[in-house]
C-alpha atoms as a PDB file:
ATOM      1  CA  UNK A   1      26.600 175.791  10.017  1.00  0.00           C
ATOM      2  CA  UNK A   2      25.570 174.864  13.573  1.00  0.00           C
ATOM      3  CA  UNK A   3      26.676 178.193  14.918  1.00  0.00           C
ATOM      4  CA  UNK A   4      24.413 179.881  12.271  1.00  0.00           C
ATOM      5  CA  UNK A   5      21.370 177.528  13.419  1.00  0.00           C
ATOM      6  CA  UNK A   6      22.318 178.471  16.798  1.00  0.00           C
ATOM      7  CA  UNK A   7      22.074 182.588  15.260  1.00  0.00           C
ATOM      8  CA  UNK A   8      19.155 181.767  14.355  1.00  0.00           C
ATOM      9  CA  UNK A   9      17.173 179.806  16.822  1.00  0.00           C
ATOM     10  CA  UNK A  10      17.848 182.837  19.263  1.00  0.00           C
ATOM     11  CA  UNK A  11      16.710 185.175  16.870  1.00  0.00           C
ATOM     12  CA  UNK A  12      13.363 183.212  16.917  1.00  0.00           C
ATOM     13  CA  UNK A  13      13.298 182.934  19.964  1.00  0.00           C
ATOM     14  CA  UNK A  14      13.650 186.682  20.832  1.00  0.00           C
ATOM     15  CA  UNK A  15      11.172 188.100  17.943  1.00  0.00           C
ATOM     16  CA  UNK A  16       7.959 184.998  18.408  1.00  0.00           C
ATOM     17  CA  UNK A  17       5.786 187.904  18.622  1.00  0.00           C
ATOM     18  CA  UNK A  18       6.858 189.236  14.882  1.00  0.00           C
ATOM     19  CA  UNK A  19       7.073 188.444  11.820  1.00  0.00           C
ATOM     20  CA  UNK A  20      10.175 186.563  10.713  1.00  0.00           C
ATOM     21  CA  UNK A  21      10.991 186.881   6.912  1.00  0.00           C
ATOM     22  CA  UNK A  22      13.439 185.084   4.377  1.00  0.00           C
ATOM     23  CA  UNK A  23      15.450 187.825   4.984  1.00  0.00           C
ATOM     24  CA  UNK A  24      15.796 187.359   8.342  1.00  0.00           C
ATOM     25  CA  UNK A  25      17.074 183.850   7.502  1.00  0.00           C
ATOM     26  CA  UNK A  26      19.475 185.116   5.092  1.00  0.00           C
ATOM     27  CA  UNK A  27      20.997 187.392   7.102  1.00  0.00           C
ATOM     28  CA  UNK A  28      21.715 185.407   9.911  1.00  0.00           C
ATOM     29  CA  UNK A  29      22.746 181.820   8.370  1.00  0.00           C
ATOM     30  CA  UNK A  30      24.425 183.010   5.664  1.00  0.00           C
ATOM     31  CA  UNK A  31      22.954 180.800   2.517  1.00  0.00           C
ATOM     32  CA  UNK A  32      19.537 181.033   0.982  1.00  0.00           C
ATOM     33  CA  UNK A  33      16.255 180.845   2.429  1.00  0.00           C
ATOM     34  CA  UNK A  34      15.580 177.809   0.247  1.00  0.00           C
ATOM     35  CA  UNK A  35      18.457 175.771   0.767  1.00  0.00           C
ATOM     36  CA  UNK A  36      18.204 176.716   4.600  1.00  0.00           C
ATOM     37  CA  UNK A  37      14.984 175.571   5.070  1.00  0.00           C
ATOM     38  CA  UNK A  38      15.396 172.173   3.410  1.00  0.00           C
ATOM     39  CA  UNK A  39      18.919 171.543   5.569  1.00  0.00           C
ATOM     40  CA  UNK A  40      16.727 172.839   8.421  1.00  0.00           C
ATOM     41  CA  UNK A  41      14.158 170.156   7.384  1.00  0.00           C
ATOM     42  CA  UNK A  42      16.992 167.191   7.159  1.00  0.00           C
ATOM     43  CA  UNK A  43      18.755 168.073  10.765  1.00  0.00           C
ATOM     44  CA  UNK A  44      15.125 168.491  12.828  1.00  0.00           C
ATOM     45  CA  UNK A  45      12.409 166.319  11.464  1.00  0.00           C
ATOM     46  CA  UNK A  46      10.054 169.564  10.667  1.00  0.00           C
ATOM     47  CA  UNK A  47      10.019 172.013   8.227  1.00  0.00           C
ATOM     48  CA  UNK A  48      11.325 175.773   9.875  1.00  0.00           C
ATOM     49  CA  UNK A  49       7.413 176.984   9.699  1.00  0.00           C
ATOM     50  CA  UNK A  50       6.860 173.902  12.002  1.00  0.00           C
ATOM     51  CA  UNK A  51       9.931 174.971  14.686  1.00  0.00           C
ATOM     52  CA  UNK A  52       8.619 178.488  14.622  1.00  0.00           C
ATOM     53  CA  UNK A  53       4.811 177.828  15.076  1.00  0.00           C
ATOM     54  CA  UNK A  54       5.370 175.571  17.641  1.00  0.00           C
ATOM     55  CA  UNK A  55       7.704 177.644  19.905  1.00  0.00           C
ATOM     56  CA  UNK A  56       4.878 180.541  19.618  1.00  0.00           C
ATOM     57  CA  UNK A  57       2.678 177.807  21.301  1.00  0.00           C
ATOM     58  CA  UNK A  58       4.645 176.500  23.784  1.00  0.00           C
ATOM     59  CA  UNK A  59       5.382 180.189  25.086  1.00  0.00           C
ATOM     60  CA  UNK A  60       1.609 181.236  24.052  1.00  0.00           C
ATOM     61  CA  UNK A  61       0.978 178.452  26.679  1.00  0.00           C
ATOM     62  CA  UNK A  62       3.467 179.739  29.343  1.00  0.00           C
ATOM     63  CA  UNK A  63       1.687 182.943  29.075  1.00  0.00           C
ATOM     64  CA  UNK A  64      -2.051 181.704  29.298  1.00  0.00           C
ATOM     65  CA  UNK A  65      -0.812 179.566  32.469  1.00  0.00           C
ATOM     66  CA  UNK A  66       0.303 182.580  34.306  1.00  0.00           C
ATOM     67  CA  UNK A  67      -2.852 184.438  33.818  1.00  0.00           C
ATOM     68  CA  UNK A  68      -2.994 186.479  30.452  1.00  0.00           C
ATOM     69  CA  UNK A  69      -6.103 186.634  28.990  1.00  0.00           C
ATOM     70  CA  UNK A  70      -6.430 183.921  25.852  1.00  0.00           C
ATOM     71  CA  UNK A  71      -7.396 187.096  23.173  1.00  0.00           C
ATOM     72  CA  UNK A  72      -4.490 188.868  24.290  1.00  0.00           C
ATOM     73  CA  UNK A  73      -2.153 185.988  23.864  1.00  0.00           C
ATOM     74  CA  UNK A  74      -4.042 184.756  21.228  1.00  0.00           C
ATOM     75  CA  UNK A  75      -3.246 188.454  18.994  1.00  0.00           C
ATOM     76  CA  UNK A  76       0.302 188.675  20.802  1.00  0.00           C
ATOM     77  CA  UNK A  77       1.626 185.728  18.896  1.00  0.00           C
ATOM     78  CA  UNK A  78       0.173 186.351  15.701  1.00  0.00           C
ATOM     79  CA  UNK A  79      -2.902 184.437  15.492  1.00  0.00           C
ATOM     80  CA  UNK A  80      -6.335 186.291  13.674  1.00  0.00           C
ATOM     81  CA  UNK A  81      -8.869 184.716  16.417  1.00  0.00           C
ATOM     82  CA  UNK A  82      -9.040 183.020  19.612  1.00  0.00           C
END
């Protein structure tokens, strides 16, 4: 099971700027998006549309640091406005 989390925290990790569906979650773990999500929820504190909406901030704020302008970050990572 932790190998599949590990599957799948990469895969985050690597698409942030897409979407990432229950099928994506499927695929990669193995079991159901439903009982994924709630062992996801159990091992880190925060549901999996937490993990994944704070990694697009942290690396939204890596790219506004190095100069990228805040609409183009803002629309990179999925958000409607600034």
């Amino acid at each position: 099971m932790l190998e599949s989390l590990n599957r799948l925290m990469d895969h985050i990790d690597q698409h942030l700027t897409e979407d990432i569906t229950s099928q994506d979650i499927t695929r990669i773990v193995g079991v159901s998006d439903y009982h994924f999500r709630r062992m996801f929820s159990y091992m880190a504190g925060m549901t999996l549309n937490e993990y994944i909406r704070n990694r697009r901030l942290s690396e939204a704020n890596k790219d506004l640091i190095h100069g990228k302008s805040v609409t183009d970050v803002a629309y990179m990572y999925g958000y409607q406005s600034v």
